[in-house]
C-alpha atoms as a PDB file:
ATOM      1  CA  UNK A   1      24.803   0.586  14.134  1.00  0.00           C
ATOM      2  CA  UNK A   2      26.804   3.526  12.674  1.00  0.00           C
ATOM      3  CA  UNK A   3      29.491   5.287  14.420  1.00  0.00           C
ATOM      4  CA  UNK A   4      27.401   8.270  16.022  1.00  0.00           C
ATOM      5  CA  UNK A   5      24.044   6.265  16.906  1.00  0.00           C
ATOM      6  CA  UNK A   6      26.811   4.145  19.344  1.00  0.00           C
ATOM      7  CA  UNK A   7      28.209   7.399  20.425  1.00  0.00           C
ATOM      8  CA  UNK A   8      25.324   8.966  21.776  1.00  0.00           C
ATOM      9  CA  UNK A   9      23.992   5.710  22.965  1.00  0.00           C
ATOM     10  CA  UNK A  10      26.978   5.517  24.985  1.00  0.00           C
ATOM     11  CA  UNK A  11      26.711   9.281  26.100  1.00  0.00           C
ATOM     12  CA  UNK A  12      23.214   8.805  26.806  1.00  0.00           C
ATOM     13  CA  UNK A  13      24.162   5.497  29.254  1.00  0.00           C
ATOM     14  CA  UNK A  14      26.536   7.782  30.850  1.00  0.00           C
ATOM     15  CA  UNK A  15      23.830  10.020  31.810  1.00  0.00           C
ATOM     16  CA  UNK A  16      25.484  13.093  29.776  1.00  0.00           C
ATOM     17  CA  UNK A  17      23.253  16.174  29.637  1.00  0.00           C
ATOM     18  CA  UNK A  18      21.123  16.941  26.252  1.00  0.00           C
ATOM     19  CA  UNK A  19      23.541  19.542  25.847  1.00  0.00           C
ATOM     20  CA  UNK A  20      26.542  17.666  25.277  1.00  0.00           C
ATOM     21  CA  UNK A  21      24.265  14.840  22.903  1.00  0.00           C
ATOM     22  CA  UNK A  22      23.272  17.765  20.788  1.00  0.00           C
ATOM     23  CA  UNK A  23      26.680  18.514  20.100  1.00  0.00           C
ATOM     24  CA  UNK A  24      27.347  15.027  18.407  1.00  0.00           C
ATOM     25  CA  UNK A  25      24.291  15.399  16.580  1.00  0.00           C
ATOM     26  CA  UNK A  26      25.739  15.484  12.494  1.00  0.00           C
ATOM     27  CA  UNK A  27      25.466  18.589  10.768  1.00  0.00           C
ATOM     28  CA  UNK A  28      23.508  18.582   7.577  1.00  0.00           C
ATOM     29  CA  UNK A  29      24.755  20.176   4.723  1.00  0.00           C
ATOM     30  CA  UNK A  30      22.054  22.316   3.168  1.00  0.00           C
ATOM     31  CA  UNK A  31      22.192  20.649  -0.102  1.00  0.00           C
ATOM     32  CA  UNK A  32      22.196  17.553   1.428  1.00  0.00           C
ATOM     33  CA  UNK A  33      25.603  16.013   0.099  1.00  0.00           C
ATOM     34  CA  UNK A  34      26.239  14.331   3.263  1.00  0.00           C
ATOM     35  CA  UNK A  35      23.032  12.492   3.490  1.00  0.00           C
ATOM     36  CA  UNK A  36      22.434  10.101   4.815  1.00  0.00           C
ATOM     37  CA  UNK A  37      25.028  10.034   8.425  1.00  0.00           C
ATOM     38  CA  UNK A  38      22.390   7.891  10.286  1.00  0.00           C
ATOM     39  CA  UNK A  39      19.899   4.788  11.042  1.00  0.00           C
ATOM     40  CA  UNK A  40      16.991   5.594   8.537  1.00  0.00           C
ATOM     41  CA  UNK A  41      13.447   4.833  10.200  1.00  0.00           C
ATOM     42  CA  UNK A  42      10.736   3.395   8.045  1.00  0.00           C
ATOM     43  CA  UNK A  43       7.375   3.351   9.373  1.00  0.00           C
ATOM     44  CA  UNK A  44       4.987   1.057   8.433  1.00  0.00           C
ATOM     45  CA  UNK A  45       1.311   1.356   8.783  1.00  0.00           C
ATOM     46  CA  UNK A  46       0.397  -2.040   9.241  1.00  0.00           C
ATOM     47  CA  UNK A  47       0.779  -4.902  11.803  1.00  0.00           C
ATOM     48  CA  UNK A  48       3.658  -7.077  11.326  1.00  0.00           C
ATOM     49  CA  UNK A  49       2.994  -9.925   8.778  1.00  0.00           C
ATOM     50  CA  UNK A  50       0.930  -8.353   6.721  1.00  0.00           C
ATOM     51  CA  UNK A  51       1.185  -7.011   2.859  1.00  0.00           C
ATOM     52  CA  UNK A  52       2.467  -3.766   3.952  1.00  0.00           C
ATOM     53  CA  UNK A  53       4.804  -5.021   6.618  1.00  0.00           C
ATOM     54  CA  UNK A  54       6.425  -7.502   3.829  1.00  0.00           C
ATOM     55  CA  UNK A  55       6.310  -5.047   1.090  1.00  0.00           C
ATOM     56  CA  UNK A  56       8.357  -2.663   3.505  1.00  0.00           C
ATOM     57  CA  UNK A  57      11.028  -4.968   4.462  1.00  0.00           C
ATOM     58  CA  UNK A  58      11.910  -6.484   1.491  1.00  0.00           C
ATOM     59  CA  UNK A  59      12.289  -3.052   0.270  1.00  0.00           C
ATOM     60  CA  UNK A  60      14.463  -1.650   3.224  1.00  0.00           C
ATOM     61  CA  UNK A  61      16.885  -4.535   2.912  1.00  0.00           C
ATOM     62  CA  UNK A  62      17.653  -3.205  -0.704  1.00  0.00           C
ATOM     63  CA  UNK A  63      17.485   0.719   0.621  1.00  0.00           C
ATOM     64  CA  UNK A  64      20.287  -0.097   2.731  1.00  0.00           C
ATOM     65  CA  UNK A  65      22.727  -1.279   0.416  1.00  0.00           C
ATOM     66  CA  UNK A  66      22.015   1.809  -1.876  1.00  0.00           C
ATOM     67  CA  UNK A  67      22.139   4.051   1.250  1.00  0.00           C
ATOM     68  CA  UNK A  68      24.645   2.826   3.712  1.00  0.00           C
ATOM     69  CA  UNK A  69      22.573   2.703   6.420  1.00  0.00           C
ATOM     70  CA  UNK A  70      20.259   0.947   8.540  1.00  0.00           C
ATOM     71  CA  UNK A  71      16.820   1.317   7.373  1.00  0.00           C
ATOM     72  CA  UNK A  72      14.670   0.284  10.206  1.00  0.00           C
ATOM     73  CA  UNK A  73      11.441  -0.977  10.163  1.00  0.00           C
ATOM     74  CA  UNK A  74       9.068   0.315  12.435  1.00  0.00           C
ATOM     75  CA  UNK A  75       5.410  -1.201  12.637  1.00  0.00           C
ATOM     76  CA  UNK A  76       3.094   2.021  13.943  1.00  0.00           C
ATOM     77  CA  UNK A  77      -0.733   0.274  13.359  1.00  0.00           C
ATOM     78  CA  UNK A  78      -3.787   2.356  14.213  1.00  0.00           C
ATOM     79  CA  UNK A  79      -6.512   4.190  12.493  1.00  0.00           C
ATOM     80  CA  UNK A  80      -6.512   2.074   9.149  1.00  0.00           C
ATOM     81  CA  UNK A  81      -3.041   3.874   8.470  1.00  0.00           C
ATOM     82  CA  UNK A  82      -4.139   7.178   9.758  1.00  0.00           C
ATOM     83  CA  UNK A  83      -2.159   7.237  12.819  1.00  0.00           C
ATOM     84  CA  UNK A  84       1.445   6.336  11.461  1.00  0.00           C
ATOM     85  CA  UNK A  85       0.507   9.053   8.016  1.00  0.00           C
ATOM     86  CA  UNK A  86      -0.307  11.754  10.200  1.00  0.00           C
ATOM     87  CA  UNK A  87       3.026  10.849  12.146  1.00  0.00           C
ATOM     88  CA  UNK A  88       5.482  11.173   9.649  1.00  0.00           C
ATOM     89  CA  UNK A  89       3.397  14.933   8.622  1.00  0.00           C
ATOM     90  CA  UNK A  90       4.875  15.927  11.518  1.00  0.00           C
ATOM     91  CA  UNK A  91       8.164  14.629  11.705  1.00  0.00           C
ATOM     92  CA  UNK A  92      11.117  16.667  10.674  1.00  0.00           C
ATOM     93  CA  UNK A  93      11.154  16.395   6.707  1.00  0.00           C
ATOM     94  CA  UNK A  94      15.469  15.439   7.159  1.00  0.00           C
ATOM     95  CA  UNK A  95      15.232  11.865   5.303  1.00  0.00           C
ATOM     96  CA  UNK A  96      15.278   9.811   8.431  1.00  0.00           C
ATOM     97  CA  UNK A  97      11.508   9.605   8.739  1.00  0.00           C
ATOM     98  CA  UNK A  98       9.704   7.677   5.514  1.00  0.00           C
ATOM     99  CA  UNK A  99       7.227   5.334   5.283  1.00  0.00           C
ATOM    100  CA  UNK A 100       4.998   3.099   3.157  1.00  0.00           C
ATOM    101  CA  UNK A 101       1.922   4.551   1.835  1.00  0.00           C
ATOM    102  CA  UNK A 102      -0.318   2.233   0.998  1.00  0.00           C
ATOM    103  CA  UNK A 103      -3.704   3.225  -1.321  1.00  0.00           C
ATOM    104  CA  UNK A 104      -5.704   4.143   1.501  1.00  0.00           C
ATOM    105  CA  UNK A 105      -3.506   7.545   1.803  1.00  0.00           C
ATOM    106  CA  UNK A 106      -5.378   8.553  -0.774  1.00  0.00           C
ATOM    107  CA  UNK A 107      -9.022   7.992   0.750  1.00  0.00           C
ATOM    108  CA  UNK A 108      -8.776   8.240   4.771  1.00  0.00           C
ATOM    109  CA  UNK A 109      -9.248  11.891   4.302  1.00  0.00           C
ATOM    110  CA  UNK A 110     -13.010  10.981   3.002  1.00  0.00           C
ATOM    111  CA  UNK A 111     -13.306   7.916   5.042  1.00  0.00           C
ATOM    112  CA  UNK A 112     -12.359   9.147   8.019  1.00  0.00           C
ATOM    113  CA  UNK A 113     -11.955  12.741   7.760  1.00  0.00           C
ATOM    114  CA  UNK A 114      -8.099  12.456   9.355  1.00  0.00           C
ATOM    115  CA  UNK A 115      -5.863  15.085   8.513  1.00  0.00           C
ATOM    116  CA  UNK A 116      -4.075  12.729   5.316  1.00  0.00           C
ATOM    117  CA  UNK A 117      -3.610  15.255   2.537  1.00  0.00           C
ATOM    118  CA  UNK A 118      -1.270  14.658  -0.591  1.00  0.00           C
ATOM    119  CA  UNK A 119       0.775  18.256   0.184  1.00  0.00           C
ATOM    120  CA  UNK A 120       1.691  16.881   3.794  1.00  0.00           C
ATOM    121  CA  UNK A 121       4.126  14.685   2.186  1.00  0.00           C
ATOM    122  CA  UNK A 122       6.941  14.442  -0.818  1.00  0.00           C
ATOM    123  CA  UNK A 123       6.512  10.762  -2.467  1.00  0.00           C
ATOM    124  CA  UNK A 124       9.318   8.990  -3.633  1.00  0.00           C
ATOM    125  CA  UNK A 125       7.963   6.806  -5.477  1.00  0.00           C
ATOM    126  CA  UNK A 126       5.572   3.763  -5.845  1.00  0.00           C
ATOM    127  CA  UNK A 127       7.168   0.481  -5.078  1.00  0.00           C
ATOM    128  CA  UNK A 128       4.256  -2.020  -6.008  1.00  0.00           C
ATOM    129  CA  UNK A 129       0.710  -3.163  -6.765  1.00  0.00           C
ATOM    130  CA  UNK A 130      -1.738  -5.562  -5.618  1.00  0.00           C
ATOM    131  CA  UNK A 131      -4.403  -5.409  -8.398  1.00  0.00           C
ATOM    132  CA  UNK A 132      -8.008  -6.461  -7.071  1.00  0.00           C
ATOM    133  CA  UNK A 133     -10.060  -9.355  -7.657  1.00  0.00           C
ATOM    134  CA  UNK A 134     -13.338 -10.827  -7.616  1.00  0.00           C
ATOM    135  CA  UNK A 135     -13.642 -14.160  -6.386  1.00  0.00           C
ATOM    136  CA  UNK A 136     -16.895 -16.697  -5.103  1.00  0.00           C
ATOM    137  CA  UNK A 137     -17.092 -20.266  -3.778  1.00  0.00           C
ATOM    138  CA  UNK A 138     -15.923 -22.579  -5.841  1.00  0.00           C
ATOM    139  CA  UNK A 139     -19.036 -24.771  -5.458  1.00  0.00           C
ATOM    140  CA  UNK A 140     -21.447 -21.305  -5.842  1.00  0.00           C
ATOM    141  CA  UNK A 141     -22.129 -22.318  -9.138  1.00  0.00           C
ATOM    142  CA  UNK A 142     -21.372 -18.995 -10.061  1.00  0.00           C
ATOM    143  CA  UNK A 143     -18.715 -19.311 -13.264  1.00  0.00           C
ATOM    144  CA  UNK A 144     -18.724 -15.913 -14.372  1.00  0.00           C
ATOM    145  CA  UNK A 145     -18.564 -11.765 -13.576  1.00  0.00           C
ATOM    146  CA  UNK A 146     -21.964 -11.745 -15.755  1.00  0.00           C
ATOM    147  CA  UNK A 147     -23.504 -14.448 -13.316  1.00  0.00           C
ATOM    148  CA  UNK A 148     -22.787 -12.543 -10.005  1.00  0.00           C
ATOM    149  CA  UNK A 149     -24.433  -9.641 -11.946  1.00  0.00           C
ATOM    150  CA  UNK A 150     -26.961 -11.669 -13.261  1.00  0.00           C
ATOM    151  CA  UNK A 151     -27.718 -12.588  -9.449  1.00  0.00           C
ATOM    152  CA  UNK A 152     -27.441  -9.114  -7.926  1.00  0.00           C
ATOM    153  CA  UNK A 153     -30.204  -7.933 -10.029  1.00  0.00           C
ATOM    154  CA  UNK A 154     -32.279 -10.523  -8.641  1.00  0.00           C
ATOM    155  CA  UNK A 155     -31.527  -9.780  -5.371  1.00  0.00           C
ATOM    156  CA  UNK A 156     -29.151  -9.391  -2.334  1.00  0.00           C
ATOM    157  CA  UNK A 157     -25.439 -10.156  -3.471  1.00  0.00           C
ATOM    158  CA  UNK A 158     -23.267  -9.858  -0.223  1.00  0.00           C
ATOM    159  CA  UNK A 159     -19.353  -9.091  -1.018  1.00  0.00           C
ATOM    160  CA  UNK A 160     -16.851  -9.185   1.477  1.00  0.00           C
ATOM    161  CA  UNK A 161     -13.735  -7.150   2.191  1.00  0.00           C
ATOM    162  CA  UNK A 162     -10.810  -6.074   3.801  1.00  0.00           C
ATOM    163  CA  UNK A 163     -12.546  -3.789   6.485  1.00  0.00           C
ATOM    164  CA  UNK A 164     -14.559  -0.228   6.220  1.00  0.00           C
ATOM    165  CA  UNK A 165     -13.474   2.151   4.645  1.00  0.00           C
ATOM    166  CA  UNK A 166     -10.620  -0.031   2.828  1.00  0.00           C
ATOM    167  CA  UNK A 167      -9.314  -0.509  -0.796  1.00  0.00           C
ATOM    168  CA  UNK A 168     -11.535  -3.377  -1.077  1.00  0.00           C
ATOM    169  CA  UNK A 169     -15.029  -2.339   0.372  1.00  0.00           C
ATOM    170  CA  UNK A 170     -14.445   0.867  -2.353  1.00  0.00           C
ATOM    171  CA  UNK A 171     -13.643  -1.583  -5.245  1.00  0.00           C
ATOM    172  CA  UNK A 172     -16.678  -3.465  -4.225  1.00  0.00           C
ATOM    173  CA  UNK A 173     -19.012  -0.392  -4.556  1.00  0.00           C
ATOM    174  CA  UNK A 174     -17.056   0.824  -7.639  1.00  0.00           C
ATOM    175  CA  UNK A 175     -17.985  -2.438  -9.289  1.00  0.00           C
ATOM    176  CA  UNK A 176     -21.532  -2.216  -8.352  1.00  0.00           C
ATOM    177  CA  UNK A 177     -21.449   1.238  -9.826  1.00  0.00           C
ATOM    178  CA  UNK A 178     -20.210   0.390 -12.784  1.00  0.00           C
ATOM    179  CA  UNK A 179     -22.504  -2.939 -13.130  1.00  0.00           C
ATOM    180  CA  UNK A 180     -25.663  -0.529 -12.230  1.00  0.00           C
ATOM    181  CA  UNK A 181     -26.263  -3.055  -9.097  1.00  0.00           C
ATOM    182  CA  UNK A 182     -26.747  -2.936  -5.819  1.00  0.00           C
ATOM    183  CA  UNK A 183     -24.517  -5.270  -3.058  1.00  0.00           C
ATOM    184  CA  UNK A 184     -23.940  -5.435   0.489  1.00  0.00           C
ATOM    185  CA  UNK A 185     -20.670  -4.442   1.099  1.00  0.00           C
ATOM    186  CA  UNK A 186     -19.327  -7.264   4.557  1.00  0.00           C
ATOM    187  CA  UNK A 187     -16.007  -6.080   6.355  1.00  0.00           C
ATOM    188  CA  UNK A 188     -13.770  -8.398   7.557  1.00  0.00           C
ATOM    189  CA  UNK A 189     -10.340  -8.480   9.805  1.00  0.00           C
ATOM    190  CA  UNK A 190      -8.149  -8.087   6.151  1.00  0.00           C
ATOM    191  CA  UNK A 191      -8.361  -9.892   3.003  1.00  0.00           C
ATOM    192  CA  UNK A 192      -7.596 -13.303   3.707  1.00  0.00           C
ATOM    193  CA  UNK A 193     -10.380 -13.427   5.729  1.00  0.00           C
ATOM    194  CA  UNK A 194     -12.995 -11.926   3.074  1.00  0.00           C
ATOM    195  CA  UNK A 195     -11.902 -14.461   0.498  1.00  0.00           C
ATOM    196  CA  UNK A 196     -12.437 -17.382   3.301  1.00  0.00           C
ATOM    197  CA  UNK A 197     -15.811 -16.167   3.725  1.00  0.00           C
ATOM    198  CA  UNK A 198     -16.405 -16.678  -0.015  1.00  0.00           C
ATOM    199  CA  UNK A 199     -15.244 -19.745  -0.298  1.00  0.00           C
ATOM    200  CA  UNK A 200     -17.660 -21.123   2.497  1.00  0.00           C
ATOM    201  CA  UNK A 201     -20.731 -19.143   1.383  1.00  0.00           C
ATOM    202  CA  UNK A 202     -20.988 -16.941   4.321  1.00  0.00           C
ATOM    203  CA  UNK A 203     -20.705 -14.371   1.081  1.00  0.00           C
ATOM    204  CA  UNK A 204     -21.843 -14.423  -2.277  1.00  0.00           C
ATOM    205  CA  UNK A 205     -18.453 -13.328  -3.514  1.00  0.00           C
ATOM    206  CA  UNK A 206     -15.142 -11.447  -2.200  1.00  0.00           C
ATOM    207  CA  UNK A 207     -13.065  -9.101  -3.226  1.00  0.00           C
ATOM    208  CA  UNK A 208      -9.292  -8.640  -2.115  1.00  0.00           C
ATOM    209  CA  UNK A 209      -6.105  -8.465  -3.526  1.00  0.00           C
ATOM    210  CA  UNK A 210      -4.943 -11.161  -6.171  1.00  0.00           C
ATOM    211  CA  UNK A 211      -2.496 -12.421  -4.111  1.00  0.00           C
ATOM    212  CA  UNK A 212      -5.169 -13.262  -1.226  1.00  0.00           C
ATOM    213  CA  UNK A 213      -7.015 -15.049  -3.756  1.00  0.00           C
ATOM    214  CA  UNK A 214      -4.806 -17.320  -5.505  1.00  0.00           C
ATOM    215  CA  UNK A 215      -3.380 -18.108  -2.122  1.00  0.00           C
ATOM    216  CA  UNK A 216      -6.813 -20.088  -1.854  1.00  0.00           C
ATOM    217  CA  UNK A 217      -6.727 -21.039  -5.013  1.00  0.00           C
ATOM    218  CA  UNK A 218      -8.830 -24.354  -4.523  1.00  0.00           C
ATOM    219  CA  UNK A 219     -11.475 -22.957  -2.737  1.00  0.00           C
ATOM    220  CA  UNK A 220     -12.383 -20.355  -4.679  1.00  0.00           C
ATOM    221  CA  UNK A 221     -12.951 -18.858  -8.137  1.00  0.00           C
ATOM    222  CA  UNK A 222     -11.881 -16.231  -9.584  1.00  0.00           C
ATOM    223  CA  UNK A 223     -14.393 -14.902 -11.945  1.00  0.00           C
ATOM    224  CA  UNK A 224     -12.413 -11.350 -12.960  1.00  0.00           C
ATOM    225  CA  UNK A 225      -9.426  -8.564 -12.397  1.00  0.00           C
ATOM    226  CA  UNK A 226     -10.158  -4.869 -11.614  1.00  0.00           C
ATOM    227  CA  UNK A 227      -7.045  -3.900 -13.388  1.00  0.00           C
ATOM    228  CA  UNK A 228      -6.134  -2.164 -17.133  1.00  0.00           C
ATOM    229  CA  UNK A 229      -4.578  -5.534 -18.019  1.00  0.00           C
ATOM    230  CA  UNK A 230      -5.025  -9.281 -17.182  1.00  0.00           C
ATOM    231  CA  UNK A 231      -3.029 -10.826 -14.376  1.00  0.00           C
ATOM    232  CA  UNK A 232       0.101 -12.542 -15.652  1.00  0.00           C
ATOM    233  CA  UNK A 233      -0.522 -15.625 -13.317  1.00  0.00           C
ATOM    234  CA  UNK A 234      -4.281 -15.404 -14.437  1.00  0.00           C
ATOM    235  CA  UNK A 235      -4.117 -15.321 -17.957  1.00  0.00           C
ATOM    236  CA  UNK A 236      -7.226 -17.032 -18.928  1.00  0.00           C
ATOM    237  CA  UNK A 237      -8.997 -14.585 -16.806  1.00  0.00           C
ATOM    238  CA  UNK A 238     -10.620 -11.813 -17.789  1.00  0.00           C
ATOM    239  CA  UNK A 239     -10.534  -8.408 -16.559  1.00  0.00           C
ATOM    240  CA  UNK A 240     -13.872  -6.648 -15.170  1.00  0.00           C
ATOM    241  CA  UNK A 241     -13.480  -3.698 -18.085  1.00  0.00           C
ATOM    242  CA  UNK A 242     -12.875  -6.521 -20.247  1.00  0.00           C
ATOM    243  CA  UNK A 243     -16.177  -7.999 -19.156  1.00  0.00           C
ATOM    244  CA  UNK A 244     -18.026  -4.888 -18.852  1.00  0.00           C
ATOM    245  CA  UNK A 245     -17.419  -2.980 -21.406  1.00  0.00           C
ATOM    246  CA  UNK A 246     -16.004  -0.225 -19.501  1.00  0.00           C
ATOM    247  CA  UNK A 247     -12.181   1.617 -18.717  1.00  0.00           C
ATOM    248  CA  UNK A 248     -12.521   2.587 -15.454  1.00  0.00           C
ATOM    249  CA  UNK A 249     -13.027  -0.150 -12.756  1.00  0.00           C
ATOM    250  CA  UNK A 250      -9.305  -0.549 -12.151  1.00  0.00           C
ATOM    251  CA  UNK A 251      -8.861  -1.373  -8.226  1.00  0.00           C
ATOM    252  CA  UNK A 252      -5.478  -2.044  -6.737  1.00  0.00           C
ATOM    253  CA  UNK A 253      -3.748  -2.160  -3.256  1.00  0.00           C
ATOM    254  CA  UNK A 254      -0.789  -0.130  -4.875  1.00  0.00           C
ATOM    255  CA  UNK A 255       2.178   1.196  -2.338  1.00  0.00           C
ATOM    256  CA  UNK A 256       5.005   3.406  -1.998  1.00  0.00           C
ATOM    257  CA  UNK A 257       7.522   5.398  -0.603  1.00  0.00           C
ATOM    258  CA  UNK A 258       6.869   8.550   1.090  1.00  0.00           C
ATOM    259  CA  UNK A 259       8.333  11.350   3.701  1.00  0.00           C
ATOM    260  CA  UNK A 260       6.858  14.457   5.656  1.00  0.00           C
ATOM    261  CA  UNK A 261       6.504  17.444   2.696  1.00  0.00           C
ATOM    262  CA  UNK A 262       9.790  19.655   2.541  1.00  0.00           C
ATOM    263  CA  UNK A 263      12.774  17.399   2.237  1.00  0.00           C
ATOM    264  CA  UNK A 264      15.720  19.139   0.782  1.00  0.00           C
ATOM    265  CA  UNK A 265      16.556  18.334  -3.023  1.00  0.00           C
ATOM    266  CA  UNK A 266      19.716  16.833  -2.343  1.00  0.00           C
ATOM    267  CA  UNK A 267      18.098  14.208   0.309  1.00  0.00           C
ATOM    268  CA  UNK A 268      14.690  14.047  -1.817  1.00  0.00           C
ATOM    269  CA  UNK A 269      16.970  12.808  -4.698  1.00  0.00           C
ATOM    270  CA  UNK A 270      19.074  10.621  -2.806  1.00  0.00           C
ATOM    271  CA  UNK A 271      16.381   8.672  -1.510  1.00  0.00           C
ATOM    272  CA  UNK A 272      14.128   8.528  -4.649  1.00  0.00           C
ATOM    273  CA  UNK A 273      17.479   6.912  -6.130  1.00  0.00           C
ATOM    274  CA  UNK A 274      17.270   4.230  -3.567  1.00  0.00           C
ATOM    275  CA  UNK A 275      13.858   3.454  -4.269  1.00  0.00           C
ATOM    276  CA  UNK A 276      14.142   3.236  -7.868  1.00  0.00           C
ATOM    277  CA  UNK A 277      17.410   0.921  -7.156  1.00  0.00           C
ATOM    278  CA  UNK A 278      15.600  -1.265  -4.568  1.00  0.00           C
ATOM    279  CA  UNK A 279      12.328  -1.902  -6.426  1.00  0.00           C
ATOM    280  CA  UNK A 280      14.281  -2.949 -10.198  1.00  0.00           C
ATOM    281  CA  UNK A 281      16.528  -5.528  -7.275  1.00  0.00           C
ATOM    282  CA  UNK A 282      16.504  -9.009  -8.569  1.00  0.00           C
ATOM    283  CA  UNK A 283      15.487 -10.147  -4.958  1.00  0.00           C
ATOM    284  CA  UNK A 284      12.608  -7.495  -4.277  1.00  0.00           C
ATOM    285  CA  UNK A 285      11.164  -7.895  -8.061  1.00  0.00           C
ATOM    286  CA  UNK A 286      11.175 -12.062  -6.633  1.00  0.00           C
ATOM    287  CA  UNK A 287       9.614 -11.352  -3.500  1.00  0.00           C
ATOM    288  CA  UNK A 288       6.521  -9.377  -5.283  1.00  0.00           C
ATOM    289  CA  UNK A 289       6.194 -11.844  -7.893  1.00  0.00           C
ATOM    290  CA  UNK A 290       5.940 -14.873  -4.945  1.00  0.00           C
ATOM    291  CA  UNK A 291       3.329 -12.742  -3.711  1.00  0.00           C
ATOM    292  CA  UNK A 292       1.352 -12.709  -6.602  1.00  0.00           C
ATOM    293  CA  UNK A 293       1.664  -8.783  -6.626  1.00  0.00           C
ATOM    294  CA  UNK A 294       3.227  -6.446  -9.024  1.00  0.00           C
ATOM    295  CA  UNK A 295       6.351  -4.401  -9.487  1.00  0.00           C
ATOM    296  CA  UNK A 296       5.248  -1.012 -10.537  1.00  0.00           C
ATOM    297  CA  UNK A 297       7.599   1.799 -10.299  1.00  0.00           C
ATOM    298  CA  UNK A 298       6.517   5.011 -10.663  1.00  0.00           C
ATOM    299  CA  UNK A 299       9.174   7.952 -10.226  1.00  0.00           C
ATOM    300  CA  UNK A 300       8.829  10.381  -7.214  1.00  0.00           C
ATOM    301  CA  UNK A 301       6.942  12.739  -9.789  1.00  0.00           C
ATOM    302  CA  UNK A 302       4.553  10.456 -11.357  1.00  0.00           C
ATOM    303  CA  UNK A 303       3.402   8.857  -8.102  1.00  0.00           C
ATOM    304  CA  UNK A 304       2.978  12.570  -6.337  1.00  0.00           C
ATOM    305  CA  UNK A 305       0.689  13.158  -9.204  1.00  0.00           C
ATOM    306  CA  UNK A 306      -0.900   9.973  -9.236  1.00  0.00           C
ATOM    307  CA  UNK A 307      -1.370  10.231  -5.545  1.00  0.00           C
ATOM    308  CA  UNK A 308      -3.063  13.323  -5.973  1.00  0.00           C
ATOM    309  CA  UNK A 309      -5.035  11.806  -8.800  1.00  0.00           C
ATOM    310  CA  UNK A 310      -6.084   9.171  -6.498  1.00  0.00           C
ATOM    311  CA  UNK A 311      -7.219  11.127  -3.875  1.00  0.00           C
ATOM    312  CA  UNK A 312      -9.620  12.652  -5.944  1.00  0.00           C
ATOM    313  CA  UNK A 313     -10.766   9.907  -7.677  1.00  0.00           C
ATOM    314  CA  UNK A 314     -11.629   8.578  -3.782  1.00  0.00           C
ATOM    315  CA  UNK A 315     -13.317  12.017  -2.782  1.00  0.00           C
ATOM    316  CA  UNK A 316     -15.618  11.455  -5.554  1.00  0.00           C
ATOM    317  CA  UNK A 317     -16.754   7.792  -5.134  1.00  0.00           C
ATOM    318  CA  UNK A 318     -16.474   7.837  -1.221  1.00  0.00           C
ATOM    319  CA  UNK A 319     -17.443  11.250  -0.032  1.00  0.00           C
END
């Protein structure tokens, strides 16, 4: 614990008034040249043990040693996300209140209507990507994207997801868009869940992030990739564009960095340094690739505007 969070702790066990805390409170420097002075909160969206909640931690370990601070995790579930994103709009926008902002920041305005706008924050930049799959029962006898097609046209092809309203139940309808089908779109409690209902047959097929998938590897297949490119640790399989015909079906459970909108330049750069340092880390670029996700940086700039590219995109095909 730095020097002044054990101060005022101490003050505060002493019973000292508010007045005499506020004093010890650092002074900021308006260009932000003495940022950061103090603990770093990082709130997470998410249960603990989940994507997110990993994601976050591996990545505040490495903020710390660019920052000199304790960066401290802080799981704030609720909402699908909409609870802890509408928390740090309203925080102070000093540098000591980010979080992770996973995709759905970019749709819980449609699905939801809550009050999750790109101009409430500043991004930092995007830390990492979970590109979608589709996957079925490996005894389905389904081999192929063009057989779960082939199958929907005939009838009632059920797909299971993450939950309402998530990545995953919109990648499932943007597929059926795009394969001029209809399916039945079948929450579940996250996506290790959908691909276990797969691979028994309670669905026709699943889709969820790769790394949910090839974690059930022998249960399931996995018959394509909703991304530009094919998966490096799924080389022989195809990608749905790729099966298609098309450029647009590109699904992932992408994440980054993100604070309440107004941060200071100074602070705003300092921090977008640390992310950039902590995602191209040795041990966070191992932790991804265990995962089965991707490290994919995008610079405080690129990922406001691909945020806010997003977000449209999602108003379009959700609202």
């Amino acid at each position: 614990m730095p020097r002044y969070s054990r101060l005022v702790a101490s003050l505060a066990a002493a019973g000292l008034g508010a007045t005499v805390l506020a004093a010890c409170t650092p002074v900021e420097s308006g260009d932000g040249s003495d940022f950061p002075n103090d603990d770093i909160r990082l709130i997470i969206q998410a249960d603990a043990g989940g994507g997110s909640d990993l994601s976050s931690r591996a990545l505040a370990v490495e903020l710390e040693k660019s920052l000199d601070v304790s960066v401290i995790p802080e799981n704030m579930p609720g909402a699908s996300g909409a609870k802890a994103m509408e928390y740090i709009a309203a925080q102070d926008p000093d540098g000591y209140t980010i979080g992770f902002a996973p995709v759905e920041i970019a749709m819980l305005n449609t699905t939801q209507n809550a009050d999750v706008l790109p101009e409430n924050y500043d991004f930092l930049g995007q830390i990492m990507n979970a590109p979608g799959v589709i996957a079925v029962g490996a005894s389905s006898g389904i081999d192929t994207l063009d057989d779960l097609i082939e199958k929907a046209e005939a009838g009632e092809v059920t797909i299971s997801n993450s939950g309402a309203g998530s990545i995953w139940e919109a990648a499932s309808l943007g597929l059926a868009d795009a394969a001029g089908v209809e399916i039945t779109p079948v929450p579940y409690d996250g996506g290790a869940p959908a691909v276990s209902a797969a691979a028994s047959g309670e669905t026709v097929a699943s889709v969820s992030g790769v790394g949910e998938a090839i974690a059930q590897k022998d249960s399931v297949k996995i018959l394509a990739v909703m991304d530009e490119e094919r998966h490096p640790e799924l080389p022989d399989v195809p990608t749905v564009n790729e099966e298609l015909g098309t450029d647009d079906v590109v699904f992932g459970g992408w994440g980054g960095i993100y604070a309440p909108a107004g941060l200071p330049d100074g602070v705003h750069d300092k921090l977008e340094e640390a992310v950039k340092a902590a995602v191209e880390s040795d041990s966070y670029t191992s932790f991804q690739e265990d995962a089965g996700n991707l490290v994919v940086y995008r610079s405080a700039d690129e990922h406001q505007a691909f945020v806010e590219e997003q977000f449209d995109r999602f108003k379009e095909l959700l609202g």
